[in-house]
N, C-alpha and C. Protein backbone atom coordinates (compact mmCIF):
# COMPACT_ATOMS: atom_id res chain seq x y z
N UNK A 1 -12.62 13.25 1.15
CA UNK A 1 -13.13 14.24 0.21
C UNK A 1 -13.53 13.53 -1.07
N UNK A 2 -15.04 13.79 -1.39
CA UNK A 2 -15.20 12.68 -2.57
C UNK A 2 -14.28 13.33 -3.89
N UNK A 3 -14.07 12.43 -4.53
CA UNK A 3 -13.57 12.38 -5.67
C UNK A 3 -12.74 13.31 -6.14
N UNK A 4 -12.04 13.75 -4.94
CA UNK A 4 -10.13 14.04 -4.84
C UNK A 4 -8.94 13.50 -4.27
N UNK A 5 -8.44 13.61 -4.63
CA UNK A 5 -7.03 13.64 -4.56
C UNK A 5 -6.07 14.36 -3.35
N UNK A 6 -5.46 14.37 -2.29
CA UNK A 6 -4.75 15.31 -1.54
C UNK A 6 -3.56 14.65 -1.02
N UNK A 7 -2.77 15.15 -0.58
CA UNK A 7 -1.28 14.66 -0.07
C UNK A 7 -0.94 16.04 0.75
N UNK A 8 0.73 15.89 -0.04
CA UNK A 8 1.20 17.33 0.52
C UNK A 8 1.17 18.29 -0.59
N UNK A 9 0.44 18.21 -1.81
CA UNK A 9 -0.07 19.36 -2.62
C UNK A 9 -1.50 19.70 -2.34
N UNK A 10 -1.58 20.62 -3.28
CA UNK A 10 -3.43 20.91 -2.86
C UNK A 10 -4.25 19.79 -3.28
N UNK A 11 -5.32 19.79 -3.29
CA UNK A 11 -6.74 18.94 -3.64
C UNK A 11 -6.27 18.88 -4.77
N UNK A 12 -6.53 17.98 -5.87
CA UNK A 12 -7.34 18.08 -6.92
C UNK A 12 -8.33 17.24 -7.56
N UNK A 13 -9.23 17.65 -8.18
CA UNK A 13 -10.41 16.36 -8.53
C UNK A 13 -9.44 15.30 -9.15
N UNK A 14 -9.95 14.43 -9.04
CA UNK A 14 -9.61 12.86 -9.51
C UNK A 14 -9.21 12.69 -11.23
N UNK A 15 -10.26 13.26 -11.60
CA UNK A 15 -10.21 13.43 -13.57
C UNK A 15 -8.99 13.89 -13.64
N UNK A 16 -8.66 14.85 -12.80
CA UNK A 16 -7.15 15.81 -13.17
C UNK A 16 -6.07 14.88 -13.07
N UNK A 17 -5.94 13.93 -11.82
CA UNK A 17 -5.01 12.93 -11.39
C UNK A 17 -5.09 11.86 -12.83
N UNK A 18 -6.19 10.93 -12.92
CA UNK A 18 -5.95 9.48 -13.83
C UNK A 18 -6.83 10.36 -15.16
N UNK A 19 -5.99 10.69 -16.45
CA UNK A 19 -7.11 10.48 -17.47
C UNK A 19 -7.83 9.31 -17.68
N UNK A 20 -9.05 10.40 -17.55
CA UNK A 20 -10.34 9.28 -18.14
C UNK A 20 -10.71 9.02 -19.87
N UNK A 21 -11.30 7.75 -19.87
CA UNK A 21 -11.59 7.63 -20.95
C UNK A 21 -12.88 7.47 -21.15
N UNK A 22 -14.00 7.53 -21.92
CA UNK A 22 -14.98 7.00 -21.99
C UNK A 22 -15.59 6.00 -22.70
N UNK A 23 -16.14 4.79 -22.34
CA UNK A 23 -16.12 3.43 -22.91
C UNK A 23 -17.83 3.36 -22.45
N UNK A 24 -18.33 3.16 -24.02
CA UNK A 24 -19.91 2.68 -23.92
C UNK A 24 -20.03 1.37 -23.80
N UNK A 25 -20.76 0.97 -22.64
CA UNK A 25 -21.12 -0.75 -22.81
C UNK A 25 -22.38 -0.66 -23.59
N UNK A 26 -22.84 -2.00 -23.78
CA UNK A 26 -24.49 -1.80 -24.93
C UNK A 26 -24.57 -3.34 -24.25
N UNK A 27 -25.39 -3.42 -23.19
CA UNK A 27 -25.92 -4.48 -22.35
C UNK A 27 -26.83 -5.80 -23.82
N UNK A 28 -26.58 -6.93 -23.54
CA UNK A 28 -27.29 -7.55 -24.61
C UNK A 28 -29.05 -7.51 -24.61
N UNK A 29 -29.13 -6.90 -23.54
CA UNK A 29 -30.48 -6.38 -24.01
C UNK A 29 -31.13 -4.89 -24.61
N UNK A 30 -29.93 -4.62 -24.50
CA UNK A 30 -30.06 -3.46 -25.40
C UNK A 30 -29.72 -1.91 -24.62
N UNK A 31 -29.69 -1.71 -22.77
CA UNK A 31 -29.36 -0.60 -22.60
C UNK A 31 -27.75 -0.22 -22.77
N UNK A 32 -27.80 0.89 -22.50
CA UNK A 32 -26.08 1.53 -22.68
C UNK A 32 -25.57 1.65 -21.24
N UNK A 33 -24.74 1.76 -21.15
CA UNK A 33 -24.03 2.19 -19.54
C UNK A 33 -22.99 3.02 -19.95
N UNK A 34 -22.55 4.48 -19.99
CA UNK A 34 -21.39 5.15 -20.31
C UNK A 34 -20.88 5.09 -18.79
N UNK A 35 -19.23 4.38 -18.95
CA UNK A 35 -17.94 4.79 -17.83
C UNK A 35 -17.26 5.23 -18.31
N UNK A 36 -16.62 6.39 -17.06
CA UNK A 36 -15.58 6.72 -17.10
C UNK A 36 -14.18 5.89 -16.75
N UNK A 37 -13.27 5.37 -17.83
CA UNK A 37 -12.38 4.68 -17.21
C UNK A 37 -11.20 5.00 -16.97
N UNK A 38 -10.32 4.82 -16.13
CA UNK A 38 -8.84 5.30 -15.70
C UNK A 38 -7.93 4.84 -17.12
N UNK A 39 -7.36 5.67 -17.96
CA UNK A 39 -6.65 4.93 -18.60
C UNK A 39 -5.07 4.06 -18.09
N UNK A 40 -5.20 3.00 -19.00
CA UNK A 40 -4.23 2.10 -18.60
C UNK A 40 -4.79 0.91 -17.16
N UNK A 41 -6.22 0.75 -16.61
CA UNK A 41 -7.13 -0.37 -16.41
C UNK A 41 -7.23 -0.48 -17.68
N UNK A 42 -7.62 -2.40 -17.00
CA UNK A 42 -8.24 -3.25 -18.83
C UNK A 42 -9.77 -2.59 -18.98
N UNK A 43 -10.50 -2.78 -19.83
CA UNK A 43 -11.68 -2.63 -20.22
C UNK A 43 -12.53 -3.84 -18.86
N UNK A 44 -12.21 -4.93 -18.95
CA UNK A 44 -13.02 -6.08 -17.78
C UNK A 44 -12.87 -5.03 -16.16
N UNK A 45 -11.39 -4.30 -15.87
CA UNK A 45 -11.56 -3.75 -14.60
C UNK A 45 -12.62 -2.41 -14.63
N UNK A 46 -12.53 -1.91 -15.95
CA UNK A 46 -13.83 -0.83 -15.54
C UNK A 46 -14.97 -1.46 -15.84
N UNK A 47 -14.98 -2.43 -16.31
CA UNK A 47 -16.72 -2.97 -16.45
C UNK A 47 -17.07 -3.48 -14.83
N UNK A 48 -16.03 -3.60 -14.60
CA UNK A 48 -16.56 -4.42 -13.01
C UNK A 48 -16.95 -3.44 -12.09
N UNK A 49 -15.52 -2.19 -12.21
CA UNK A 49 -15.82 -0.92 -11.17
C UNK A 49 -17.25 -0.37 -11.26
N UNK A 50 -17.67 -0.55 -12.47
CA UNK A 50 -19.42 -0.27 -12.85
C UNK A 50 -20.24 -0.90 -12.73
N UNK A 51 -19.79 -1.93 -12.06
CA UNK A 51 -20.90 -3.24 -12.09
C UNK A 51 -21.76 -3.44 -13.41
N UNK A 52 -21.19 -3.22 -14.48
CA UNK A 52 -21.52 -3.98 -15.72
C UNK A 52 -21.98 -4.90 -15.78
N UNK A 53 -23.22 -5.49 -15.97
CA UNK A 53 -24.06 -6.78 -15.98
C UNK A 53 -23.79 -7.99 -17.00
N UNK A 54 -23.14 -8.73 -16.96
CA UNK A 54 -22.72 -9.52 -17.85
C UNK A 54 -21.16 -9.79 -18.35
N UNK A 55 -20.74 -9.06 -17.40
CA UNK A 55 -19.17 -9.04 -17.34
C UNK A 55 -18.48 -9.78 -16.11
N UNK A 56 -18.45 -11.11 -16.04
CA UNK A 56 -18.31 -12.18 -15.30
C UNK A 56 -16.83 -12.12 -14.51
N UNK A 57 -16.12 -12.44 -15.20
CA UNK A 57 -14.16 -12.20 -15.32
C UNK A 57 -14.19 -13.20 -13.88
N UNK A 58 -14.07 -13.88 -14.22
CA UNK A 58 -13.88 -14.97 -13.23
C UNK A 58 -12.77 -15.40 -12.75
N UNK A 59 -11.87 -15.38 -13.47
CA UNK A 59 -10.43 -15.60 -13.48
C UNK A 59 -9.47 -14.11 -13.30
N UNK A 60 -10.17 -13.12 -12.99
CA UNK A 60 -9.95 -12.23 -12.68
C UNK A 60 -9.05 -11.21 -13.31
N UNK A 61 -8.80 -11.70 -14.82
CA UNK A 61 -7.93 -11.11 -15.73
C UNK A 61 -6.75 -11.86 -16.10
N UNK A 62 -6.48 -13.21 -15.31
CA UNK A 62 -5.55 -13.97 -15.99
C UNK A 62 -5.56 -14.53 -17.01
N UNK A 63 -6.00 -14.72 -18.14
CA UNK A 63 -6.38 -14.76 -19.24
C UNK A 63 -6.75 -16.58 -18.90
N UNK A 64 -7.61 -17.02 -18.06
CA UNK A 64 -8.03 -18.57 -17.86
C UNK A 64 -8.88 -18.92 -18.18
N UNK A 65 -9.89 -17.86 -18.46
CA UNK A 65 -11.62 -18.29 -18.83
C UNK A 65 -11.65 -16.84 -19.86
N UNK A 66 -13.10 -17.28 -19.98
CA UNK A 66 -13.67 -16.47 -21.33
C UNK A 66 -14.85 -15.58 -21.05
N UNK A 67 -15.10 -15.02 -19.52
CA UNK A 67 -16.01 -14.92 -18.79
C UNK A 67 -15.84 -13.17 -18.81
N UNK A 68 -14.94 -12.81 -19.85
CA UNK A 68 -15.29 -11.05 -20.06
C UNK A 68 -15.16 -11.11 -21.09
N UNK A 69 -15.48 -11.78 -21.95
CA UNK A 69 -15.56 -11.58 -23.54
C UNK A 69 -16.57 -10.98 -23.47
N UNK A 70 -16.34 -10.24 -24.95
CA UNK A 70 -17.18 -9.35 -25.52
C UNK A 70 -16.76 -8.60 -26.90
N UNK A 71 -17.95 -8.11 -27.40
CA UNK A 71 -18.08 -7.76 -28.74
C UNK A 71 -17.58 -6.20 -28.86
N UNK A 72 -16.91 -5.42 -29.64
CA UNK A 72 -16.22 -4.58 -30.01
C UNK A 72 -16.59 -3.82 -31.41
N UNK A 73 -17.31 -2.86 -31.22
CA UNK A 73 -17.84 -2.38 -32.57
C UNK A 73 -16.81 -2.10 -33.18
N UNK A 74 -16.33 -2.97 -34.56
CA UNK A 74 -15.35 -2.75 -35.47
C UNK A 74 -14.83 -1.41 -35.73
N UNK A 75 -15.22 -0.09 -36.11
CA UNK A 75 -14.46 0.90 -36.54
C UNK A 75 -13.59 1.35 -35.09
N UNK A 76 -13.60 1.09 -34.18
CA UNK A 76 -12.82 1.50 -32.87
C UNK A 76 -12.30 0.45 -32.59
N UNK A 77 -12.38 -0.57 -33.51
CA UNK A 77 -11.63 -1.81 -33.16
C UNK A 77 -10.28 -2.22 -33.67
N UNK A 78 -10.33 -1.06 -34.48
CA UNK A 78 -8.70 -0.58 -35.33
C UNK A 78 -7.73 0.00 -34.11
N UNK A 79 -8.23 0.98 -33.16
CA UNK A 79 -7.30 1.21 -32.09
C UNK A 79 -6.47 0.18 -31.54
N UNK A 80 -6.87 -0.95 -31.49
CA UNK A 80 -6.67 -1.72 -30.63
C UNK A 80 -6.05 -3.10 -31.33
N UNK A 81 -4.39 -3.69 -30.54
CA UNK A 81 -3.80 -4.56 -31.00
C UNK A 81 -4.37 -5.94 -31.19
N UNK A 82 -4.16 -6.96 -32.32
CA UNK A 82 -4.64 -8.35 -32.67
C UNK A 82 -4.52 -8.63 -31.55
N UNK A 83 -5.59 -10.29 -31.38
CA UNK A 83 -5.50 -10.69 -30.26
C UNK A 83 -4.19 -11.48 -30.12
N UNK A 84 -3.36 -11.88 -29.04
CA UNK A 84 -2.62 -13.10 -29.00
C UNK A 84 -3.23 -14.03 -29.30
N UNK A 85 -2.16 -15.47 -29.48
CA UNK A 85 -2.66 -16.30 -29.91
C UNK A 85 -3.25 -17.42 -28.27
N UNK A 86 -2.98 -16.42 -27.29
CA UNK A 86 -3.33 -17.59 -26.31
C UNK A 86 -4.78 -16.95 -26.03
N UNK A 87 -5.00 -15.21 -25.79
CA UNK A 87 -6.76 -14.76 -25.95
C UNK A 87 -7.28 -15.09 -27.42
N UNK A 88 -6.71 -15.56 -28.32
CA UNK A 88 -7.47 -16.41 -29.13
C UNK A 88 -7.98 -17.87 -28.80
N UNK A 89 -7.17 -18.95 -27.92
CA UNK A 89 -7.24 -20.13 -27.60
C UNK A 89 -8.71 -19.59 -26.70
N UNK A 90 -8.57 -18.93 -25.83
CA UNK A 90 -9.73 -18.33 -24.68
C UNK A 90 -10.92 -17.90 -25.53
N UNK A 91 -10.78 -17.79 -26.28
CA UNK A 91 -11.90 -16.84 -26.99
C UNK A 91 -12.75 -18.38 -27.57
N UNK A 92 -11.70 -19.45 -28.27
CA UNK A 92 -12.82 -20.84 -28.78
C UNK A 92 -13.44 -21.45 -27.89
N UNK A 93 -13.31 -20.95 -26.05
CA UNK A 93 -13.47 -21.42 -25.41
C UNK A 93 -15.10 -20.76 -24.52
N UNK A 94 -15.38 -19.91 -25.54
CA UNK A 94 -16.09 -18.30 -25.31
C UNK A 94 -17.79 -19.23 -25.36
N UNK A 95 -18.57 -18.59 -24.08
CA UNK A 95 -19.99 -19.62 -24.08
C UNK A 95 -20.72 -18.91 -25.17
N UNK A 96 -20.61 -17.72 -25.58
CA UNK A 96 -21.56 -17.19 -26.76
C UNK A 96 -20.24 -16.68 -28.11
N UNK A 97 -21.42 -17.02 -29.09
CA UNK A 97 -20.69 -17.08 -30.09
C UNK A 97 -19.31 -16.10 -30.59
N UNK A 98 -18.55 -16.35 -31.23
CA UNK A 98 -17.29 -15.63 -31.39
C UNK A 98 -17.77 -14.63 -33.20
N UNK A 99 -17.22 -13.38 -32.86
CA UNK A 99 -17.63 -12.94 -34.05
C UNK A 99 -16.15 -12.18 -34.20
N UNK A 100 -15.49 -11.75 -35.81
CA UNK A 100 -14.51 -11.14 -36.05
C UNK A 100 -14.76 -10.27 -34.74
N UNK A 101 -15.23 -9.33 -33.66
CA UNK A 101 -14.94 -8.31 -33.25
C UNK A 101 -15.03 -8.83 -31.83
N UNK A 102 -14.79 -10.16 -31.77
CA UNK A 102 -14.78 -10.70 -30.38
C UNK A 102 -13.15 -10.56 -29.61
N UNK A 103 -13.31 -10.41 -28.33
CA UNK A 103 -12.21 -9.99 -27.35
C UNK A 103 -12.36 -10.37 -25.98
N UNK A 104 -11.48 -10.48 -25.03
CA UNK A 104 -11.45 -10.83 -24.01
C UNK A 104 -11.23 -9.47 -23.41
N UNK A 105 -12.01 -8.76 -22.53
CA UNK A 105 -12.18 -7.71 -22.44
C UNK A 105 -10.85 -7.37 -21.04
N UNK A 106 -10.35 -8.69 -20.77
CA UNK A 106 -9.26 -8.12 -19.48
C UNK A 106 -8.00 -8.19 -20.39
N UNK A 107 -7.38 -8.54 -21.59
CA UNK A 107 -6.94 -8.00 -22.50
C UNK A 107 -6.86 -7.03 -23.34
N UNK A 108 -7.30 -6.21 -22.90
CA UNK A 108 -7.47 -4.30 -23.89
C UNK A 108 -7.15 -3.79 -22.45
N UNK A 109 -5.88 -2.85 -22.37
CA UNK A 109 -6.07 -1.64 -21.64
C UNK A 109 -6.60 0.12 -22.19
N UNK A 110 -7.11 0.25 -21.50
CA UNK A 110 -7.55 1.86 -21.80
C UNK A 110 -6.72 2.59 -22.16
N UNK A 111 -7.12 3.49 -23.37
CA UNK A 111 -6.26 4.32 -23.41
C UNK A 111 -7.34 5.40 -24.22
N UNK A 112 -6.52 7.13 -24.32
CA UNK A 112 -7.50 7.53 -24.53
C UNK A 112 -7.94 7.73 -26.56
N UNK A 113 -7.32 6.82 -27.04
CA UNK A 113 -7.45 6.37 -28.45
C UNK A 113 -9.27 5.52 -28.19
N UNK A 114 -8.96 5.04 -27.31
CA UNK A 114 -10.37 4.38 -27.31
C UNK A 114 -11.59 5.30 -26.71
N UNK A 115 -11.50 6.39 -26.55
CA UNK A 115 -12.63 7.33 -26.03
C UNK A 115 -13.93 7.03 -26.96
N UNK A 116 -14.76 6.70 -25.97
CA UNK A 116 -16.08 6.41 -27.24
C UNK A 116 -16.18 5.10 -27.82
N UNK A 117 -15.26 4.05 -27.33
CA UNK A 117 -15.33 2.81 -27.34
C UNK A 117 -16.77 1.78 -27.36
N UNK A 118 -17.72 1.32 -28.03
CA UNK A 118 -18.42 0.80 -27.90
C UNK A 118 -18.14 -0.46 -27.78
N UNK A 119 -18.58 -1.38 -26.16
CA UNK A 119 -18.30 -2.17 -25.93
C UNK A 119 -19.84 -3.13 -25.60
N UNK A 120 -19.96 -4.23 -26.60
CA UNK A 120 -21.51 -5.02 -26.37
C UNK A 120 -21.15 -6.39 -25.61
N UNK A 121 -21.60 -6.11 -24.43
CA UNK A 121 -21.65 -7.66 -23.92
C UNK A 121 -22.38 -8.76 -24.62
N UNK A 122 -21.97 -9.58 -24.73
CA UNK A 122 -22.84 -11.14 -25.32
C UNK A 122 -23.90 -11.33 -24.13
N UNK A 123 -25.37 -12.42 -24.81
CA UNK A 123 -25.81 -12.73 -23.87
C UNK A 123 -25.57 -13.85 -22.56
N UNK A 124 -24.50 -14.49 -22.63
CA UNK A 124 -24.00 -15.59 -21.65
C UNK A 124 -22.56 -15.39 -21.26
N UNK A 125 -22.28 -15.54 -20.36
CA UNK A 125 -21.06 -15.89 -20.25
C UNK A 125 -20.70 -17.78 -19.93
N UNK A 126 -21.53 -18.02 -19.49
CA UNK A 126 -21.19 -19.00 -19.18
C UNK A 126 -22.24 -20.42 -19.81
């Protein structure tokens, strides 16, 4: 049944089961992609579930490469905790430039504080 839920209770749509959040990507060429994301996935697992173009994650969220970095429009960037100091080490390691609002995007989990999240991929990852 698409996009429900069933067991031994009734149906219910999916939205009802995982709150969603909504997180804008802004592709570096300029289109938008709005997802819906499960809160509590990182930001890199819903960019991928969307096939987000430029969201590499190579290392698959172990914090080893720098291949889901990305830019974070500052006023929604207050939701969200400093980086560690080891996704900071990852981040000097980042193929496009690092700006105050730079992040390793498999480091942020969803939550719904971030609804409306504008998230800009860089142009390289690698």
């Amino acid at each position: 049944m698409g996009g429900e839920q069933c067991g031994s209770r009734a149906c219910v749509p999916a939205a009802e089961v995982w709150r969603l959040t909504q997180l804008v990507f802004v592709l570096h060429d300029g289109p938008e992609q709005i997802v819906d994301a499960r809160d509590g996935e990182s930001i890199m697992q819903a960019a991928l579930s969307a096939n987000i173009d430029g969201i590499l994650a190579e290392c698959g969220g172990s914090l080893m490469c720098a291949t889901c970095h990305v830019y974070l429009d500052l006023p929604s960037h207050e939701a969200i905790a400093p980086p560690s100091d080891e996704e900071g080490d990852m981040l000097d390691s980042a193929a496009a430039p690092c700006l105050p609002s730079s992040r390793l995007s498999c480091q942020i989990l969803v939550h719904s504080g971030l609804d409306g999240l504008v998230v800009r991929v860089p142009p390289t990852q690698l």
